[in-house]
N, C-alpha and C. Protein backbone atom coordinates (compact mmCIF):
# COMPACT_ATOMS: atom_id res chain seq x y z
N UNK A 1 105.95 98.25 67.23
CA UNK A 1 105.14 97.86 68.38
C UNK A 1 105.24 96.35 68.55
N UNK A 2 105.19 95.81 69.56
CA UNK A 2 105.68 94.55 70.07
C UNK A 2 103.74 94.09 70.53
N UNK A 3 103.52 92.89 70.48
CA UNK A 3 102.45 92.56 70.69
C UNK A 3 102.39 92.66 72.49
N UNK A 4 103.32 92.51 72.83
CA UNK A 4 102.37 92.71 74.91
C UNK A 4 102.65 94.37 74.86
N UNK A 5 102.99 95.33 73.93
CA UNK A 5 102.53 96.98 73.89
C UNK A 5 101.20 96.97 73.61
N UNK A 6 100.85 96.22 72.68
CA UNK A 6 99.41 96.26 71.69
C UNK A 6 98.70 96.37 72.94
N UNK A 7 98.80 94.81 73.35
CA UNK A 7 97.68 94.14 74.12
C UNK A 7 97.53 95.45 75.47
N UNK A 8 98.88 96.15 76.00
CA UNK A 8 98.36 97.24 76.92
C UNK A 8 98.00 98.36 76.80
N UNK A 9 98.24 98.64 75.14
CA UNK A 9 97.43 99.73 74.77
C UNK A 9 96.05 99.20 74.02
N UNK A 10 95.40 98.25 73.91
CA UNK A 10 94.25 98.36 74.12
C UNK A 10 93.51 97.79 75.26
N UNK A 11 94.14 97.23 76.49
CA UNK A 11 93.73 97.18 77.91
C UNK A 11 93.29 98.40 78.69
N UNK A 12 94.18 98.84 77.97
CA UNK A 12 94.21 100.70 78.66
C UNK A 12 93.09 101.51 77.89
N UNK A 13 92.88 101.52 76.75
CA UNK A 13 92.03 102.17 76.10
C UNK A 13 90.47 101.94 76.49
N UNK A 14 90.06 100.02 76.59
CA UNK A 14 89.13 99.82 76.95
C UNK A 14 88.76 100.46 78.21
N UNK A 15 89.64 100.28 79.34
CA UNK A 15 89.25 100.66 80.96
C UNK A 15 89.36 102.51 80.83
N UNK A 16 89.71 103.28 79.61
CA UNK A 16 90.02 104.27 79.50
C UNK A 16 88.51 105.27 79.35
N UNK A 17 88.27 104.19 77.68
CA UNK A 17 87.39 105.06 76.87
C UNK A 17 86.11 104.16 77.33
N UNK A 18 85.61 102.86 77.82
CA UNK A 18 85.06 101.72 77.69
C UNK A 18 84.05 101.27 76.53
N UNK A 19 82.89 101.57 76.19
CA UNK A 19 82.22 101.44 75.14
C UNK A 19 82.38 102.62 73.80
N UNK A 20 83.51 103.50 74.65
CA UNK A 20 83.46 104.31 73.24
C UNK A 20 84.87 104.19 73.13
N UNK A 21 85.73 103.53 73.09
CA UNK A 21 86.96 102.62 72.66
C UNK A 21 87.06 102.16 71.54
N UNK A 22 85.82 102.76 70.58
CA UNK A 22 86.20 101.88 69.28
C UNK A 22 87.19 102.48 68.26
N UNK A 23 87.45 104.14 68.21
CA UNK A 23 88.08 104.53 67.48
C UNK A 23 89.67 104.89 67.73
N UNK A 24 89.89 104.30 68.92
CA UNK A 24 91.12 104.25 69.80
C UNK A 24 91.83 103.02 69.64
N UNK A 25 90.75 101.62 69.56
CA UNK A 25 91.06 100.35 69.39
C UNK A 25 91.32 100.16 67.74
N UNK A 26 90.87 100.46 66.84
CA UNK A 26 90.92 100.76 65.38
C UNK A 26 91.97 101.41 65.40
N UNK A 27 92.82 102.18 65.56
CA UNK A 27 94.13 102.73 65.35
C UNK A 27 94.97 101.44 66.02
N UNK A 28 94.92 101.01 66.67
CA UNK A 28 95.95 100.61 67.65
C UNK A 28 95.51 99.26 66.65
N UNK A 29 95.11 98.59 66.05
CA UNK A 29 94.60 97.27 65.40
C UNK A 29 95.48 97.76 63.86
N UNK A 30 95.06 99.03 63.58
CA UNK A 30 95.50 99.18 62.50
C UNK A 30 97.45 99.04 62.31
N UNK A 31 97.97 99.67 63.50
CA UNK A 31 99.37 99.89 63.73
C UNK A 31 99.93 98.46 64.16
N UNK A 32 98.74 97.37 64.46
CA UNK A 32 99.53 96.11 64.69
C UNK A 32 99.45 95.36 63.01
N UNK A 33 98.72 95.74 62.89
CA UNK A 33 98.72 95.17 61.21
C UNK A 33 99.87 95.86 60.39
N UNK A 34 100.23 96.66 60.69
CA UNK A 34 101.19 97.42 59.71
C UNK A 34 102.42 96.75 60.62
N UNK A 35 102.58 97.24 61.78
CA UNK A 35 103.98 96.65 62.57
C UNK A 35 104.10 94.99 62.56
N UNK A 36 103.02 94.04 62.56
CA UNK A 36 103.55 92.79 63.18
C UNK A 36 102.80 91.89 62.60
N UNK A 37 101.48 92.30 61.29
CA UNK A 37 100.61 91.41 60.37
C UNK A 37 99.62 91.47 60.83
N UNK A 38 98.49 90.97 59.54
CA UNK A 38 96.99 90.85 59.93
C UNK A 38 96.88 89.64 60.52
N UNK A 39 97.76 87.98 60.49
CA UNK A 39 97.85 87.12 61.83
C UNK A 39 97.82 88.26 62.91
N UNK A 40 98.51 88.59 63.86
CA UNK A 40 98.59 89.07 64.97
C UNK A 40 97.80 90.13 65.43
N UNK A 41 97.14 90.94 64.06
CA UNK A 41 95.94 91.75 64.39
C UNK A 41 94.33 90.71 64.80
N UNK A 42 94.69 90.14 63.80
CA UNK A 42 93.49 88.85 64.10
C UNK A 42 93.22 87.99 65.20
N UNK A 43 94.77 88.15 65.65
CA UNK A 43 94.53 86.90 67.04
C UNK A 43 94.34 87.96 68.33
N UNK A 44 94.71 89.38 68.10
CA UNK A 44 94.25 90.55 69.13
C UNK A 44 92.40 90.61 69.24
N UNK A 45 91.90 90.51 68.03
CA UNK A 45 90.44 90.93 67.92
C UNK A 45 90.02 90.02 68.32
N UNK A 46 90.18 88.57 68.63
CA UNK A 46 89.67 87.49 69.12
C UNK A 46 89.90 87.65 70.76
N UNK A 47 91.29 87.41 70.71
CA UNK A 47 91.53 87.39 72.27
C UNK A 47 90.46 88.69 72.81
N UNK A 48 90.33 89.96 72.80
CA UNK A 48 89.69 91.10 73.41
C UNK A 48 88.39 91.17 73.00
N UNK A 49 87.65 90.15 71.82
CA UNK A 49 86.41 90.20 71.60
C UNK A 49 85.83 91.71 70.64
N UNK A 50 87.06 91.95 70.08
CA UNK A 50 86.78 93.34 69.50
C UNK A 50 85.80 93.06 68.51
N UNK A 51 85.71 92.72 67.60
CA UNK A 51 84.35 92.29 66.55
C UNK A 51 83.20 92.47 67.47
N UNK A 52 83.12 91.55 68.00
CA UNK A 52 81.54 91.85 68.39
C UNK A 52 81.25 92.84 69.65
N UNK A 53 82.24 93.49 70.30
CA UNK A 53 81.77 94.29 71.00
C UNK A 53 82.38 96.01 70.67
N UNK A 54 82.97 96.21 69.43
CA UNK A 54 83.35 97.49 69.02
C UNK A 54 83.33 97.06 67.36
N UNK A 55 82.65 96.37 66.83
CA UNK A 55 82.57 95.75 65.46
C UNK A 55 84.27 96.31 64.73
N UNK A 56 85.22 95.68 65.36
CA UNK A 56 86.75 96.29 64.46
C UNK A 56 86.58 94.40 63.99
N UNK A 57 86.55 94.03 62.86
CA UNK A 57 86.41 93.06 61.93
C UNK A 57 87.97 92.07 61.64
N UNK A 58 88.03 91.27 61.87
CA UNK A 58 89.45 91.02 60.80
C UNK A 58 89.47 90.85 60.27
N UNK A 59 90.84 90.63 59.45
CA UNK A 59 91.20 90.80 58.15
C UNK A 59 91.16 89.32 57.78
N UNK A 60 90.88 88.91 56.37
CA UNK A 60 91.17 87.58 56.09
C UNK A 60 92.68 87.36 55.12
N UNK A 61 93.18 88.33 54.48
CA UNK A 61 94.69 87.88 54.27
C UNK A 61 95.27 89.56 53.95
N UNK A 62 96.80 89.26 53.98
CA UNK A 62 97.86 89.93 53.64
C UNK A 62 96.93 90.47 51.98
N UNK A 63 97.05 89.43 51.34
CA UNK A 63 96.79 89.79 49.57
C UNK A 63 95.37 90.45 49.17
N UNK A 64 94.50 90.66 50.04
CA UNK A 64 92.94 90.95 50.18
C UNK A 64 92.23 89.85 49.33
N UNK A 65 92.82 88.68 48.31
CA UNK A 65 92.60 87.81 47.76
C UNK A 65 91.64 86.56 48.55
N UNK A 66 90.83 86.13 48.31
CA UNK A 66 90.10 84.52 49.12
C UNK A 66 90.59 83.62 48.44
């Protein structure tokens, strides 16, 4: 998955599912973390505001290490 797929499959999901988008947006967060890193999952949940409006959290590293 290429990040402008991400970003229209969860454009689409929101205007799809709207407040109940969270378990649609959580797959699609999860498959950018596996395809393209938790950077690029992280900078998705910011840009779309996913944390605070479907609580999907990011990640703080690759190593789960602080």
């Amino acid at each position: 998955m290429t990040r402008d797929e991400a970003k229209q499959r969860i454009r689409s999901s929101i205007e799809q599912f709207g407040v109940h988008a969270g378990a649609a947006l959580d797959l699609i967060i999860s498959e950018v973390r596996s395809d393209l890193g938790y950077e690029a999952a992280n900078d998705l949940i910011d840009e779309f505001d996913l944390e605070l409006e479907y609580n999907i959290v990011p990640t703080e590293s690759d190593g789960g290490s602080s």
